[in-house]
C-alpha atoms as a PDB file:
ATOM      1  CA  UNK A   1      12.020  37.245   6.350  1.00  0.00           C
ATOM      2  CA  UNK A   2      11.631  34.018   8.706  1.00  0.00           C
ATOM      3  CA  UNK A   3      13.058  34.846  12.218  1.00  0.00           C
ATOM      4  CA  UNK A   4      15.962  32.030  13.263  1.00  0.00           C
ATOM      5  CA  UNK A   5      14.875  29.491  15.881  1.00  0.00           C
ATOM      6  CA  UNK A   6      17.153  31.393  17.975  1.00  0.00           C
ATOM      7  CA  UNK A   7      15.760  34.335  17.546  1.00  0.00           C
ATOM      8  CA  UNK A   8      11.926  32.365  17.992  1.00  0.00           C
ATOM      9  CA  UNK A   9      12.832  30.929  21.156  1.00  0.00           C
ATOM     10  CA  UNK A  10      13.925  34.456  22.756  1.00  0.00           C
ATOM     11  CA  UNK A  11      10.698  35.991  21.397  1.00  0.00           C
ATOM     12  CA  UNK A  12       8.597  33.430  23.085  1.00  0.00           C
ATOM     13  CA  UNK A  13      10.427  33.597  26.439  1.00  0.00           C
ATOM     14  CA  UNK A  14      11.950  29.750  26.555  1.00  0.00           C
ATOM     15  CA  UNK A  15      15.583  31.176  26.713  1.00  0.00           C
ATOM     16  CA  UNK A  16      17.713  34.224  27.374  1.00  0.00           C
ATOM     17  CA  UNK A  17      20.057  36.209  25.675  1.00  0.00           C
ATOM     18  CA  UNK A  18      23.289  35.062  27.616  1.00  0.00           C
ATOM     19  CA  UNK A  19      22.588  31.309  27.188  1.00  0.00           C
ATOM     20  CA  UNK A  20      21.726  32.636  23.542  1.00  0.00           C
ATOM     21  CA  UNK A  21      25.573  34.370  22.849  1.00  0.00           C
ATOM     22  CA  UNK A  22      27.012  31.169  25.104  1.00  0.00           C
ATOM     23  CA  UNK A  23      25.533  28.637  22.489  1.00  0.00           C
ATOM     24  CA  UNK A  24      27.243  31.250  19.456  1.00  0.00           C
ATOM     25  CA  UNK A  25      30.163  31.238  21.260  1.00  0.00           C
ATOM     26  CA  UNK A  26      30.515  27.639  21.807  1.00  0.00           C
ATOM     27  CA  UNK A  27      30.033  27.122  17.965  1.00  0.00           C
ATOM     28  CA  UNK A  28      32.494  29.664  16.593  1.00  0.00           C
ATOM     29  CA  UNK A  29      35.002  27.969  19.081  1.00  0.00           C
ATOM     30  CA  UNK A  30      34.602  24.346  17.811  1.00  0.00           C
ATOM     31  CA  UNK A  31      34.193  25.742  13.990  1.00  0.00           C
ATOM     32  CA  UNK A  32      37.577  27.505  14.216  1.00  0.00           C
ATOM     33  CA  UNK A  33      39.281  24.696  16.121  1.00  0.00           C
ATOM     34  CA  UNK A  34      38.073  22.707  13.302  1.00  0.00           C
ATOM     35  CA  UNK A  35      39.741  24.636  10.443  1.00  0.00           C
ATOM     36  CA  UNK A  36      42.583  25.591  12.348  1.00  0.00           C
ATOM     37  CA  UNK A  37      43.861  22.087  13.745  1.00  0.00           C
ATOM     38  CA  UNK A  38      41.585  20.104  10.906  1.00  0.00           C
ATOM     39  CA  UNK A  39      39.640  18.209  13.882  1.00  0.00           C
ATOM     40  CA  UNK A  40      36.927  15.936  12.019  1.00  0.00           C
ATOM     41  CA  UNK A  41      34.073  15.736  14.140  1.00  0.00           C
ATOM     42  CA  UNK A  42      32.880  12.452  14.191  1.00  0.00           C
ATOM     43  CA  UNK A  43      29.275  11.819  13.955  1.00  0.00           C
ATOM     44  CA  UNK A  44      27.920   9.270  16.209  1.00  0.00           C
ATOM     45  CA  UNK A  45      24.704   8.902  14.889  1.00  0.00           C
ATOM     46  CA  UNK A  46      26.104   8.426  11.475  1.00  0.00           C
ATOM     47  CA  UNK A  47      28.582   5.799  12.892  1.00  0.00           C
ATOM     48  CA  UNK A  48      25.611   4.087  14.241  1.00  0.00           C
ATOM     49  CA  UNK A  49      23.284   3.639  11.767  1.00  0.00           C
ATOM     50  CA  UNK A  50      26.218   2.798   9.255  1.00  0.00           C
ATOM     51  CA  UNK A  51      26.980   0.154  11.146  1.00  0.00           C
ATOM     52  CA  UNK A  52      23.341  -1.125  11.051  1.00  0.00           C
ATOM     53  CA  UNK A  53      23.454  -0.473   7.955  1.00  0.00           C
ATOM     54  CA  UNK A  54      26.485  -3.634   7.471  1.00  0.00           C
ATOM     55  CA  UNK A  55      24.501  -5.441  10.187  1.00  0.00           C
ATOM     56  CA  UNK A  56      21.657  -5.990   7.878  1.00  0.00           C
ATOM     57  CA  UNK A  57      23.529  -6.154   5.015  1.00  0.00           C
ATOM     58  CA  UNK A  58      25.178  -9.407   6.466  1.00  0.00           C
ATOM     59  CA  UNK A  59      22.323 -10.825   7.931  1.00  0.00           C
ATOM     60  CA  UNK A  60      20.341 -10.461   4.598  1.00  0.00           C
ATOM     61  CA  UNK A  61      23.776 -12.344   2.849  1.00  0.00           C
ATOM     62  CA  UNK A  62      23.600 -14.925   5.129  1.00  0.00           C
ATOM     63  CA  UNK A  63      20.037 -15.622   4.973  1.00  0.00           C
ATOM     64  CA  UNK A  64      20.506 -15.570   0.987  1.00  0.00           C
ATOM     65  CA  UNK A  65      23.057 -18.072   1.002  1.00  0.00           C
ATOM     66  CA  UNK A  66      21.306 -20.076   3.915  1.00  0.00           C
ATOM     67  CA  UNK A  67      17.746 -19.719   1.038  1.00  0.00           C
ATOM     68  CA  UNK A  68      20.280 -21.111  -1.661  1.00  0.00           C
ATOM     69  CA  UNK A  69      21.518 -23.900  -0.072  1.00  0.00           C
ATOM     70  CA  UNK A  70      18.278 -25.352   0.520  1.00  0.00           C
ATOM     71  CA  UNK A  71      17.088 -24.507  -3.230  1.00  0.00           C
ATOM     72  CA  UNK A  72      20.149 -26.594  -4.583  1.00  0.00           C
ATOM     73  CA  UNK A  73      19.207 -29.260  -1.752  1.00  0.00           C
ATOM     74  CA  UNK A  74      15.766 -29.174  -3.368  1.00  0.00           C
ATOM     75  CA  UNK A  75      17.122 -29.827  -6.732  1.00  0.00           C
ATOM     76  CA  UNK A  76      19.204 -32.420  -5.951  1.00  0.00           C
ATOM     77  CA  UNK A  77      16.342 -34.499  -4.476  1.00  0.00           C
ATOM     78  CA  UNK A  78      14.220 -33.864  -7.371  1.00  0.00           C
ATOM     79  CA  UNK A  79      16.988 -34.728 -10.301  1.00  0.00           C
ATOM     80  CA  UNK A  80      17.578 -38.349  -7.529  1.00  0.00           C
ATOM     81  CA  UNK A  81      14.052 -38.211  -7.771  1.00  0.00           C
ATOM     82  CA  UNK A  82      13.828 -37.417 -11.950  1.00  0.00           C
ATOM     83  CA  UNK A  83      16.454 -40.264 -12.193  1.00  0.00           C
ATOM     84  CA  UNK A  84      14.794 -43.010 -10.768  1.00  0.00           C
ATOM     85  CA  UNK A  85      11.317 -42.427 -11.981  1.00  0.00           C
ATOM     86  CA  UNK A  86      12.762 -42.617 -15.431  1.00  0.00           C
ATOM     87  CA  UNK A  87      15.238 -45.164 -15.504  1.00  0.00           C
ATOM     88  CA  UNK A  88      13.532 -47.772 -12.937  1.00  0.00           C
ATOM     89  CA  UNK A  89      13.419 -51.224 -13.560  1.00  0.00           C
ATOM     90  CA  UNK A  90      10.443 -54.011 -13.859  1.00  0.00           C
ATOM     91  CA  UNK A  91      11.000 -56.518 -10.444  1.00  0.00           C
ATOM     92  CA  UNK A  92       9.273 -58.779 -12.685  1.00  0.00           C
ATOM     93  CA  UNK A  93       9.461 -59.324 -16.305  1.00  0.00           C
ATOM     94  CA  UNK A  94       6.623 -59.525 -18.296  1.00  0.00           C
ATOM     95  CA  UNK A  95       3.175 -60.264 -16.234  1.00  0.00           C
ATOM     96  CA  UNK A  96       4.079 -63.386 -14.438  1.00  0.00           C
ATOM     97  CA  UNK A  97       4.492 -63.656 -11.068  1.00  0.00           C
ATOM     98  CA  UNK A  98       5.178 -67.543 -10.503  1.00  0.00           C
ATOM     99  CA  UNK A  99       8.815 -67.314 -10.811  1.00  0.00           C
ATOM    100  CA  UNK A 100       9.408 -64.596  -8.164  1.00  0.00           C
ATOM    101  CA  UNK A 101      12.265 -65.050  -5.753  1.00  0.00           C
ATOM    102  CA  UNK A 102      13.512 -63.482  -2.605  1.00  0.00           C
ATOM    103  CA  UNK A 103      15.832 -60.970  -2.877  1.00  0.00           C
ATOM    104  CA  UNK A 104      17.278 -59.986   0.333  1.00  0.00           C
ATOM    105  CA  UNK A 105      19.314 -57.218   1.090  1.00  0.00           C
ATOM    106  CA  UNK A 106      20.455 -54.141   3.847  1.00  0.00           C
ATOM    107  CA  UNK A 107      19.493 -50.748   3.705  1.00  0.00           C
ATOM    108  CA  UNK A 108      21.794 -49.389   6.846  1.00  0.00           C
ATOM    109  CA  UNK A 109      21.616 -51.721  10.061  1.00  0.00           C
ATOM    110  CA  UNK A 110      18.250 -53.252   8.739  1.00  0.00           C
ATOM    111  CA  UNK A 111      17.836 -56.209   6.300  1.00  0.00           C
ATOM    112  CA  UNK A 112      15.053 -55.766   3.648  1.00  0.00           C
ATOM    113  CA  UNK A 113      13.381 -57.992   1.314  1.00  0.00           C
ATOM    114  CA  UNK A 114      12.003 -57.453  -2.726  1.00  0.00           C
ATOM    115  CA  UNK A 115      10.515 -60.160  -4.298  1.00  0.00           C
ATOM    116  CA  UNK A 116      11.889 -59.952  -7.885  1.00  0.00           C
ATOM    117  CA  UNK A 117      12.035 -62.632 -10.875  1.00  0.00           C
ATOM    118  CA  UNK A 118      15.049 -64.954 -10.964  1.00  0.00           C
ATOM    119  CA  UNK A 119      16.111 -62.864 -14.243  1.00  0.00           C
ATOM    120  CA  UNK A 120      16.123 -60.195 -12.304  1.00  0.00           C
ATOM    121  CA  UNK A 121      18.334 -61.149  -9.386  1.00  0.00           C
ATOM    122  CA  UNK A 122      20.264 -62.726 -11.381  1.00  0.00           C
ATOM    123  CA  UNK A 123      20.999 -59.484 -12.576  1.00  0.00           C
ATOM    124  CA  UNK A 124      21.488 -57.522  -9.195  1.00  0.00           C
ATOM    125  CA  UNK A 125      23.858 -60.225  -8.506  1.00  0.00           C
ATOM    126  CA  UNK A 126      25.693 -59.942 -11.754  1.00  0.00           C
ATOM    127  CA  UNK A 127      26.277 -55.811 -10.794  1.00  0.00           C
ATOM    128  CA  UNK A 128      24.083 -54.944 -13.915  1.00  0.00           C
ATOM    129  CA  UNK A 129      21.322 -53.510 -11.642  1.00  0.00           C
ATOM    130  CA  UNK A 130      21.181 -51.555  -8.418  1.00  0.00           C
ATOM    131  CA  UNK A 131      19.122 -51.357  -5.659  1.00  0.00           C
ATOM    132  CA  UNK A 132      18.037 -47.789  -4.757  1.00  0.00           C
ATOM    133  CA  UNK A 133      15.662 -46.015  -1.877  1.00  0.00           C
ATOM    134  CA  UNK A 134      12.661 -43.796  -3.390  1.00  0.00           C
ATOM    135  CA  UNK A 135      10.520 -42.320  -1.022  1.00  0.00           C
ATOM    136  CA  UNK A 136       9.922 -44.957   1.848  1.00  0.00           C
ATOM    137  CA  UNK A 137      10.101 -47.699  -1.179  1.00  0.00           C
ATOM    138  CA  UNK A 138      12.795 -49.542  -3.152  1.00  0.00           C
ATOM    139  CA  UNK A 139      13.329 -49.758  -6.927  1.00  0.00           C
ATOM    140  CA  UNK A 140      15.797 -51.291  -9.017  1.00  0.00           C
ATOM    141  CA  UNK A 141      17.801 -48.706 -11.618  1.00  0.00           C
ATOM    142  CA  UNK A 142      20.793 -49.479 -13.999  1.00  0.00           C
ATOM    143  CA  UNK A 143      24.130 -49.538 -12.431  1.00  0.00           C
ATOM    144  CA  UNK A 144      25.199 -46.756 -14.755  1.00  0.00           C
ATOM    145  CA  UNK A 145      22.132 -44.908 -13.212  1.00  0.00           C
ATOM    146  CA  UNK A 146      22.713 -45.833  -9.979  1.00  0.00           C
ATOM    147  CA  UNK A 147      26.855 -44.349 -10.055  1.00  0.00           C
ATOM    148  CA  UNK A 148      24.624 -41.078 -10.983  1.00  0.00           C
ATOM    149  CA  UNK A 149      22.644 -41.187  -8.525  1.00  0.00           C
ATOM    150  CA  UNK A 150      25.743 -41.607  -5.650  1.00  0.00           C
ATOM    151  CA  UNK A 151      27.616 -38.619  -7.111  1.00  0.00           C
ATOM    152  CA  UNK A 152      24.522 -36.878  -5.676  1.00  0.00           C
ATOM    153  CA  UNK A 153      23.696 -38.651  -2.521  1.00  0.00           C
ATOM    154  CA  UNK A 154      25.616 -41.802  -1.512  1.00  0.00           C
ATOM    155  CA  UNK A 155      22.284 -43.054   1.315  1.00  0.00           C
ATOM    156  CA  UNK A 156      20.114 -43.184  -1.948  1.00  0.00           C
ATOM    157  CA  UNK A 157      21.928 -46.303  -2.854  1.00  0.00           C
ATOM    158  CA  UNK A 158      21.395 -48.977  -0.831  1.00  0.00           C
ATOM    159  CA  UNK A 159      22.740 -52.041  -3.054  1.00  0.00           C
ATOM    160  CA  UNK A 160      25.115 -52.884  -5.695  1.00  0.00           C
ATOM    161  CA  UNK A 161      26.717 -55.633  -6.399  1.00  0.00           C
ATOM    162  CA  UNK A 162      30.385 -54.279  -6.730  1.00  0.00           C
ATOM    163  CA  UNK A 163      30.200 -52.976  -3.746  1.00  0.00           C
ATOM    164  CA  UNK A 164      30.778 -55.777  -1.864  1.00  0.00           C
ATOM    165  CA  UNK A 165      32.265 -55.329   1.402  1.00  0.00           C
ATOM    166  CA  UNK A 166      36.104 -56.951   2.114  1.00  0.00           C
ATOM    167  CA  UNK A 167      34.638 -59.331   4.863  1.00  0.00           C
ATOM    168  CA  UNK A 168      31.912 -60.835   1.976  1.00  0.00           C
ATOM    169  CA  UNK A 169      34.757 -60.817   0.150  1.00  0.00           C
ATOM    170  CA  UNK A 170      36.984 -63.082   2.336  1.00  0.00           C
ATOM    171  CA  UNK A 171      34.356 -65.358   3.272  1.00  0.00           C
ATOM    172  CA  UNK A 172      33.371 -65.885  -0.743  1.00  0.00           C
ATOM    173  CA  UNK A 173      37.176 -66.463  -1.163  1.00  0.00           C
ATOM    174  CA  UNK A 174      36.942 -68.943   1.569  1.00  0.00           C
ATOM    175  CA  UNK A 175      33.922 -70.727  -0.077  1.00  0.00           C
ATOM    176  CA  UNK A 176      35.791 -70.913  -3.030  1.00  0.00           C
ATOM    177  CA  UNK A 177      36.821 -74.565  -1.936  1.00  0.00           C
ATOM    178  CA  UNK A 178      33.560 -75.991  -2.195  1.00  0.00           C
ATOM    179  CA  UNK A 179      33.109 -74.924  -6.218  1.00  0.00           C
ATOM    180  CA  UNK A 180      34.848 -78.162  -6.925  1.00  0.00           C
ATOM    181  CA  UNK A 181      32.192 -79.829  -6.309  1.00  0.00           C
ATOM    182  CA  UNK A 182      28.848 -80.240  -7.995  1.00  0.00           C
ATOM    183  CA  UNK A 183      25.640 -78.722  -6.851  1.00  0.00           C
ATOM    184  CA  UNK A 184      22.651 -81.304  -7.013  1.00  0.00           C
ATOM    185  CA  UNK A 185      19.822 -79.581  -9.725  1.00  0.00           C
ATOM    186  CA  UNK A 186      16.923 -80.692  -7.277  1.00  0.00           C
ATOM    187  CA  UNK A 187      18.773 -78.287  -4.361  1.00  0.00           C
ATOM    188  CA  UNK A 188      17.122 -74.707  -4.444  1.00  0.00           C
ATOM    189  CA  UNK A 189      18.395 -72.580  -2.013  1.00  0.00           C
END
């Protein structure tokens, strides 16, 4: 039978018998004050690592939630994307480029410029099309499109026609005076 490390360490010399019975001694104390006052020893090294343990744990949820958000990010920029790749609009109609007008309009603090048919701003202008950022470019998408397209990101859109500030507003209200009279059909603005 295999000695006890006790029993090894006295053999080879490291220890003594009275440190030996002091060490038995000292455990028979703390196991009987255990089951006589129910003291749970508590193990500090357990504690410890459990609470590494929850450390992780939460790190790891975070950085799952923190990999999700970006993933539905992702999405979202590929369905605005998906959108208006699918739905965009000709600037011109058919292959005719001799009717093109200037279409001017903001995108933030700058103003911005498309050169489109007159069909086709008449059509921005009417609110049946929308003006919409793609990439570092601009394309023109349906307005039914284009209210899609803001329920997913609002700075996608950069014009429509019913969204005409109060102030434009005003000042059309105030130019309302001159639509008594007639325009002249050689004027083109």
């Amino acid at each position: 039978m295999a000695l006890s490390l006790q029993e090894q360490l006295l053999k080879a010399g490291l220890t003594d018998k009275k440190k030996a019975k002091q060490v038995r001694q000292q455990k028979s104390k703390k196991a009987k004050a255990q089951k006589n006052h129910n003291i749970v020893e508590t193990n500090e090294a357990k504690l410890a690592a459990e609470a590494l343990v929850e450390a992780k744990k939460a790190k790891d949820r975070e950085l799952n939630k923190q990999s999700k958000q970006e993933a539905e990010k992702k999405a979202l920029v590929a369905q605005i994307k998906q959108l208006i790749e699918v739905n965009k609009q000709p600037k011109f109609s058919g292959s005719k480029r001799e009717e093109e007008v200037v279409c001017n309009f903001t995108d933030g603090t700058l103003i911005k410029r498309m050169y489109v048919s007159q069909t086709t701003q008449k059509h921005i202008s009417q609110g049946k099309l929308a003006i919409v950022k793609l990439n570092q470019g601009y394309e023109l998408v349906p307005m039914p499109v284009a209210n899609k397209i803001a329920e997913r990101d609002e700075t996608c859109v950069v014009y429509r026609a019913d969204n005409i500030s109060e102030a434009d507003q005003s000042s059309s209200e105030a130019d309302d005076w001159y639509a008594d009279y007639e325009i002249p059909d050689d004027l083109s603005w």
